[in-house]
N, C-alpha and C. Protein backbone atom coordinates (compact mmCIF):
# COMPACT_ATOMS: atom_id res chain seq x y z
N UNK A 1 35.33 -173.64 -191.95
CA UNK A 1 36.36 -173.56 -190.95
C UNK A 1 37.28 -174.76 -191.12
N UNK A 2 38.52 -174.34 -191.36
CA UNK A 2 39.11 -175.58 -191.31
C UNK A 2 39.62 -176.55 -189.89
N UNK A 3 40.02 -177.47 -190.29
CA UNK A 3 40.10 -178.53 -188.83
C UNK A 3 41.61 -178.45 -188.04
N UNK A 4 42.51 -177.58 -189.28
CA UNK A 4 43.64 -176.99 -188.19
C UNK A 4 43.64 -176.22 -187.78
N UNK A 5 42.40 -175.29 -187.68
CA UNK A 5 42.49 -174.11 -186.52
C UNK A 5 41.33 -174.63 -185.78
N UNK A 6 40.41 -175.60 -185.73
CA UNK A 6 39.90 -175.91 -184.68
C UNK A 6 40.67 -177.00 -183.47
N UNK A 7 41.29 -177.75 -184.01
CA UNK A 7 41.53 -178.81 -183.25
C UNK A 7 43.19 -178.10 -183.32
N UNK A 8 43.96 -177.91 -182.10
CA UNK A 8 45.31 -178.44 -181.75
C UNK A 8 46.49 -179.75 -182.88
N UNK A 9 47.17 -179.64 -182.72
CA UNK A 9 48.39 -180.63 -183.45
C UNK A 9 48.06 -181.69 -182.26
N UNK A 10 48.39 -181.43 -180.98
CA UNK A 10 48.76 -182.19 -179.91
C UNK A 10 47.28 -183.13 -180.15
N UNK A 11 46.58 -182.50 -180.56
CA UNK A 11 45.11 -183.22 -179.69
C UNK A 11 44.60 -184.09 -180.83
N UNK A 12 45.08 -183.53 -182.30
CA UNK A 12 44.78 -184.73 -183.49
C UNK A 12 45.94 -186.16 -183.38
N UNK A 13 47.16 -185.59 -183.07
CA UNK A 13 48.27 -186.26 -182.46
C UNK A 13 47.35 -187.63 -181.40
N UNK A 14 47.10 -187.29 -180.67
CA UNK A 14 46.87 -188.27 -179.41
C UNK A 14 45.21 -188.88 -179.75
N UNK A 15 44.34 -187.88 -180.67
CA UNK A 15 43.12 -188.98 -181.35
C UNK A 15 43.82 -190.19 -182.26
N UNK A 16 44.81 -189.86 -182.93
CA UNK A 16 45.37 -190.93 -183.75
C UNK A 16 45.99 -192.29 -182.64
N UNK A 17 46.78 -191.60 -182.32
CA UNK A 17 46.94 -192.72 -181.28
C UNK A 17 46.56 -193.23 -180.31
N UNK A 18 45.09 -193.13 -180.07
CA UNK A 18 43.88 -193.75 -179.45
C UNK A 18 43.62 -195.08 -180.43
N UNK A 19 43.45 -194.30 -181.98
CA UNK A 19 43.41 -195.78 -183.13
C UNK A 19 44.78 -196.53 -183.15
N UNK A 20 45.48 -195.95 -183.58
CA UNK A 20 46.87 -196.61 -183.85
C UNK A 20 47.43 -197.70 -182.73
N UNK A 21 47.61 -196.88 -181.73
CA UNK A 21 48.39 -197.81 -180.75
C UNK A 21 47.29 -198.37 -179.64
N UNK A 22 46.16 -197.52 -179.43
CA UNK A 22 45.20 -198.46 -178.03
C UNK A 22 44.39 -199.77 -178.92
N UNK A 23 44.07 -199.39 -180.34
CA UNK A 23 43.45 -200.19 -180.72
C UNK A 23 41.34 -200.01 -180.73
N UNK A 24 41.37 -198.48 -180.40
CA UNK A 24 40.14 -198.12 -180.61
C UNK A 24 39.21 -197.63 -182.12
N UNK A 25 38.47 -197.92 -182.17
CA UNK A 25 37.87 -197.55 -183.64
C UNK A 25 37.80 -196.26 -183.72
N UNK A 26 37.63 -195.83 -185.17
CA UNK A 26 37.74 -194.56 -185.85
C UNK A 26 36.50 -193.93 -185.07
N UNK A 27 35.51 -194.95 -185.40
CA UNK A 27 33.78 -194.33 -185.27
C UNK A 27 33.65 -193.73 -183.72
N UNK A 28 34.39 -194.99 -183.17
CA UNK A 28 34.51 -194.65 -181.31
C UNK A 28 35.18 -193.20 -180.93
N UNK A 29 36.65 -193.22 -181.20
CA UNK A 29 37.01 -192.65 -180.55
C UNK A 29 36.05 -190.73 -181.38
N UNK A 30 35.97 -190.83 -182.67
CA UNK A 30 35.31 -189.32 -183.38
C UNK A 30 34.32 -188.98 -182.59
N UNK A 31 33.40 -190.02 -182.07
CA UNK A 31 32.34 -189.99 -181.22
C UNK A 31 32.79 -189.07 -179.97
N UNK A 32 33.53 -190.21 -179.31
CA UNK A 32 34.39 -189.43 -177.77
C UNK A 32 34.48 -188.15 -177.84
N UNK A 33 35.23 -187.90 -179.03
CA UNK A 33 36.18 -186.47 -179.12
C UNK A 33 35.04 -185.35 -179.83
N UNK A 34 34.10 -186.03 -180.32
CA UNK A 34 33.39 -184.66 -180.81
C UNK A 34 34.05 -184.32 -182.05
N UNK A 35 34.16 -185.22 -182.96
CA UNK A 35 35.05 -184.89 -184.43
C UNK A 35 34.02 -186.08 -185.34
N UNK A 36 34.66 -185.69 -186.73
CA UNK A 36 34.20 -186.41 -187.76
C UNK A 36 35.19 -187.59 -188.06
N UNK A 37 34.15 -188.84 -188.49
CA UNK A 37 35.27 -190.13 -188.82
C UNK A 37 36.34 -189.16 -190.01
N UNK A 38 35.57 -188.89 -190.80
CA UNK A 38 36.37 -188.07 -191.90
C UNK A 38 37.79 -187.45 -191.91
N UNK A 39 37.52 -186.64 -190.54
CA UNK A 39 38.09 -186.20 -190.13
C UNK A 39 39.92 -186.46 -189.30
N UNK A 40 39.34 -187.42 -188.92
CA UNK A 40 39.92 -188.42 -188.38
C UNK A 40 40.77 -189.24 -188.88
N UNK A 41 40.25 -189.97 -189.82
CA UNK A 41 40.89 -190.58 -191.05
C UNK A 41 42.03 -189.15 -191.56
N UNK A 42 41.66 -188.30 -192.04
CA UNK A 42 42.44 -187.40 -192.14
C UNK A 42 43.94 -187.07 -191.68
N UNK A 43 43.58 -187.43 -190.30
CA UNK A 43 44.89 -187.07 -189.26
C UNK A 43 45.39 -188.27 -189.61
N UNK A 44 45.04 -189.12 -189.19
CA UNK A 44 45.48 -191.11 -189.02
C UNK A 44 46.55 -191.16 -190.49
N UNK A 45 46.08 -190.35 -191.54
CA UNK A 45 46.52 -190.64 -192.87
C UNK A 45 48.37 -189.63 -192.53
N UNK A 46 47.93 -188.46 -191.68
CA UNK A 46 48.81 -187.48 -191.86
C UNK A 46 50.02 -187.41 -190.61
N UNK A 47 49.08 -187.83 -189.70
CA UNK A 47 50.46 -187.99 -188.05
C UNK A 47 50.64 -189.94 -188.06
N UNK A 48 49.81 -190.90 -188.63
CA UNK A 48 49.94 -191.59 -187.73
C UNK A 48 51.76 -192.60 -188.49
N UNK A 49 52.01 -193.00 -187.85
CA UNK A 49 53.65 -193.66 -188.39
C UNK A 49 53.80 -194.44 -189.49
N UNK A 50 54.39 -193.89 -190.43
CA UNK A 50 54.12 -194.50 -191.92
C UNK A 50 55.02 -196.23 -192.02
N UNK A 51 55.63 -196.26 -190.94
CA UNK A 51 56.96 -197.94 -190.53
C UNK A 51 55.56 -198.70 -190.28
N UNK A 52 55.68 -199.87 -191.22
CA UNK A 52 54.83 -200.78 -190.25
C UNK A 52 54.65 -201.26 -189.15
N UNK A 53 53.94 -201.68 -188.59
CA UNK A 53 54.62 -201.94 -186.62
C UNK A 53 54.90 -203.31 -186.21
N UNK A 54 55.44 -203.91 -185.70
CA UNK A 54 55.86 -205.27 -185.26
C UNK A 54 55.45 -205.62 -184.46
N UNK A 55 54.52 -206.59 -184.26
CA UNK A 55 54.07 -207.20 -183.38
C UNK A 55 54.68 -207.39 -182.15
N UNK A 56 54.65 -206.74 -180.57
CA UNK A 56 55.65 -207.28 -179.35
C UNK A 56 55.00 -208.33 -178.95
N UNK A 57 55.75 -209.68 -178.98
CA UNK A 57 54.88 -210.96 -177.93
C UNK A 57 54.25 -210.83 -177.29
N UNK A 58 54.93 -209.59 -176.26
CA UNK A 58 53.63 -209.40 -175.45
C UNK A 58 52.48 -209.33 -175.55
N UNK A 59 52.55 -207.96 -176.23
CA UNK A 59 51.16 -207.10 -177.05
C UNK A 59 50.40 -208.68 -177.67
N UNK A 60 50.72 -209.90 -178.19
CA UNK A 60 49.96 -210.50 -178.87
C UNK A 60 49.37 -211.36 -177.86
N UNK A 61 50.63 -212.00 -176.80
CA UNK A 61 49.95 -212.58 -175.54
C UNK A 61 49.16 -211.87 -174.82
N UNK A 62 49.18 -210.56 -174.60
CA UNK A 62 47.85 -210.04 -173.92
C UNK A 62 46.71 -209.82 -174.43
N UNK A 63 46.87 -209.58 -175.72
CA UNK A 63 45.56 -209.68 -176.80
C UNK A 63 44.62 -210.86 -176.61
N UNK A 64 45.69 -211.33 -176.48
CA UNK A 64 44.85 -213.23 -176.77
C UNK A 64 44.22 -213.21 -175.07
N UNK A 65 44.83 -213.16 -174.37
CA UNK A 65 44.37 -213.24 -172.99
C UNK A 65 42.97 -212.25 -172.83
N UNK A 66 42.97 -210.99 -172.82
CA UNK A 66 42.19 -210.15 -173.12
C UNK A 66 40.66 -211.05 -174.09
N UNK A 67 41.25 -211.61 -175.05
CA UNK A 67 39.98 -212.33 -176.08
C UNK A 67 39.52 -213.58 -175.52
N UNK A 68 40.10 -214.12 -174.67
CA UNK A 68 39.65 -215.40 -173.99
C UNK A 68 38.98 -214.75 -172.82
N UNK A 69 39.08 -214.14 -172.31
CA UNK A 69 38.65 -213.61 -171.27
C UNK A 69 37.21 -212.82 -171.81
N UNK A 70 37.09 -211.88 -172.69
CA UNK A 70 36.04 -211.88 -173.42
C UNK A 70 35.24 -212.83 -174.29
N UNK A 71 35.73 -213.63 -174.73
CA UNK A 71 34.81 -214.82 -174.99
C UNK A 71 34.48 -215.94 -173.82
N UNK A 72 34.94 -216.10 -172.38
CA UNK A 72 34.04 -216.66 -171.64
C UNK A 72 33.33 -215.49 -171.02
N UNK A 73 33.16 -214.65 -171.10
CA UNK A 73 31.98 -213.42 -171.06
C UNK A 73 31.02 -213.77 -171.51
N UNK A 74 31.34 -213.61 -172.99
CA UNK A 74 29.80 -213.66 -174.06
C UNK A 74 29.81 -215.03 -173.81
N UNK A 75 29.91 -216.58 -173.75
CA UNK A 75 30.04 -217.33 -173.43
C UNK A 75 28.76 -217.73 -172.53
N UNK A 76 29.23 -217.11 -171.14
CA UNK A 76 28.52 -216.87 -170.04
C UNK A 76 26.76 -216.31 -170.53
N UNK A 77 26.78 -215.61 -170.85
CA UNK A 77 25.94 -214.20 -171.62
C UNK A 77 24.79 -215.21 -172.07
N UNK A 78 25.57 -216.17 -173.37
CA UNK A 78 25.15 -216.85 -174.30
C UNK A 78 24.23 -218.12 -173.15
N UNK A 79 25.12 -218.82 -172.35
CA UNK A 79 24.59 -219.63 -171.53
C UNK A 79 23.21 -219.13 -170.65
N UNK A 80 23.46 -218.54 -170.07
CA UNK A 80 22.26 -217.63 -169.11
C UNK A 80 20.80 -217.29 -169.92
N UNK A 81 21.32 -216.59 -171.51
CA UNK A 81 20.16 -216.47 -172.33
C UNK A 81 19.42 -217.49 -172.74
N UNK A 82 20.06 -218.49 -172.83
CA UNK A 82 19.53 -219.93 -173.11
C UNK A 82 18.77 -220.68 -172.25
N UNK A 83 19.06 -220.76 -170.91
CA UNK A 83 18.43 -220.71 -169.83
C UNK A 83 17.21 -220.06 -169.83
N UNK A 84 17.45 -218.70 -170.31
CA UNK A 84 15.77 -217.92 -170.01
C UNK A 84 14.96 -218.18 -171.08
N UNK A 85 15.23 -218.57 -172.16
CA UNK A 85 14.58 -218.68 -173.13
C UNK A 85 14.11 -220.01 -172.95
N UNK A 86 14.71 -220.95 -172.17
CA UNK A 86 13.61 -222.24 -172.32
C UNK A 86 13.37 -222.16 -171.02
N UNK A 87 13.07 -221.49 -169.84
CA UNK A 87 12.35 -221.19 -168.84
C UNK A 87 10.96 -220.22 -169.35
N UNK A 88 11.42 -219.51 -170.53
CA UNK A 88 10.01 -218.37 -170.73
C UNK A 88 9.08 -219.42 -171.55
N UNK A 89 9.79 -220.07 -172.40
CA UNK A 89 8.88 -220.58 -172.78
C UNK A 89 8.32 -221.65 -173.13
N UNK A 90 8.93 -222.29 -171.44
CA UNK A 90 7.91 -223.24 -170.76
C UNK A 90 6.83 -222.88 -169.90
N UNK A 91 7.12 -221.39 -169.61
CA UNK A 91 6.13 -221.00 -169.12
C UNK A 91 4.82 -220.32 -170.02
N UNK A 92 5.17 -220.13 -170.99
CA UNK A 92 3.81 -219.69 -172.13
C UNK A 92 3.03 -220.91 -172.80
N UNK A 93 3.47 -221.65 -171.91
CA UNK A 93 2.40 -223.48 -172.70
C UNK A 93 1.15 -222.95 -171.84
């Protein structure tokens, strides 16, 4: 069966630009959608915009904000685990 009579234009259209423009992985979004990375790659190669894209300030200032904000997460994460690990095993003496 091929994958243009299963899947819509519109709907390979808007998996691509889940990768392209949100910035989600191939593996992720094939998962979501119930498709093959293969597959996928496929479309990405065939709808997605062949112009390279230009970075908007924005888009890079919110990136960065977004990554600081996730690294005092794991940060946090990292701190707390450290904590339990020399609480557990001060308690196994």
């Amino acid at each position: 069966m091929s994958s243009s009579k299963r899947y819509p234009e519109e709907f390979k259209i808007e998996a691509v630009k889940q990768v392209t423009e949100k910035g989600h992985s191939v593996a992720e979004v094939a998962a979501r959608l119930g498709t093959t990375t293969h597959s996928l790659y496929a479309w990405i190669k065939r709808y997605a915009p062949q112009e390279p894209k230009i970075t908007d300030s924005r888009d890079a200032v919110s990136e960065l904000a977004k990554l600081k904000k996730e690294l005092q997460r794991v940060t946090e994460e990292r701190d707390i685990l450290k904590k339990a690990a020399v609480y557990f095993a001060s308690q196994s003496k």
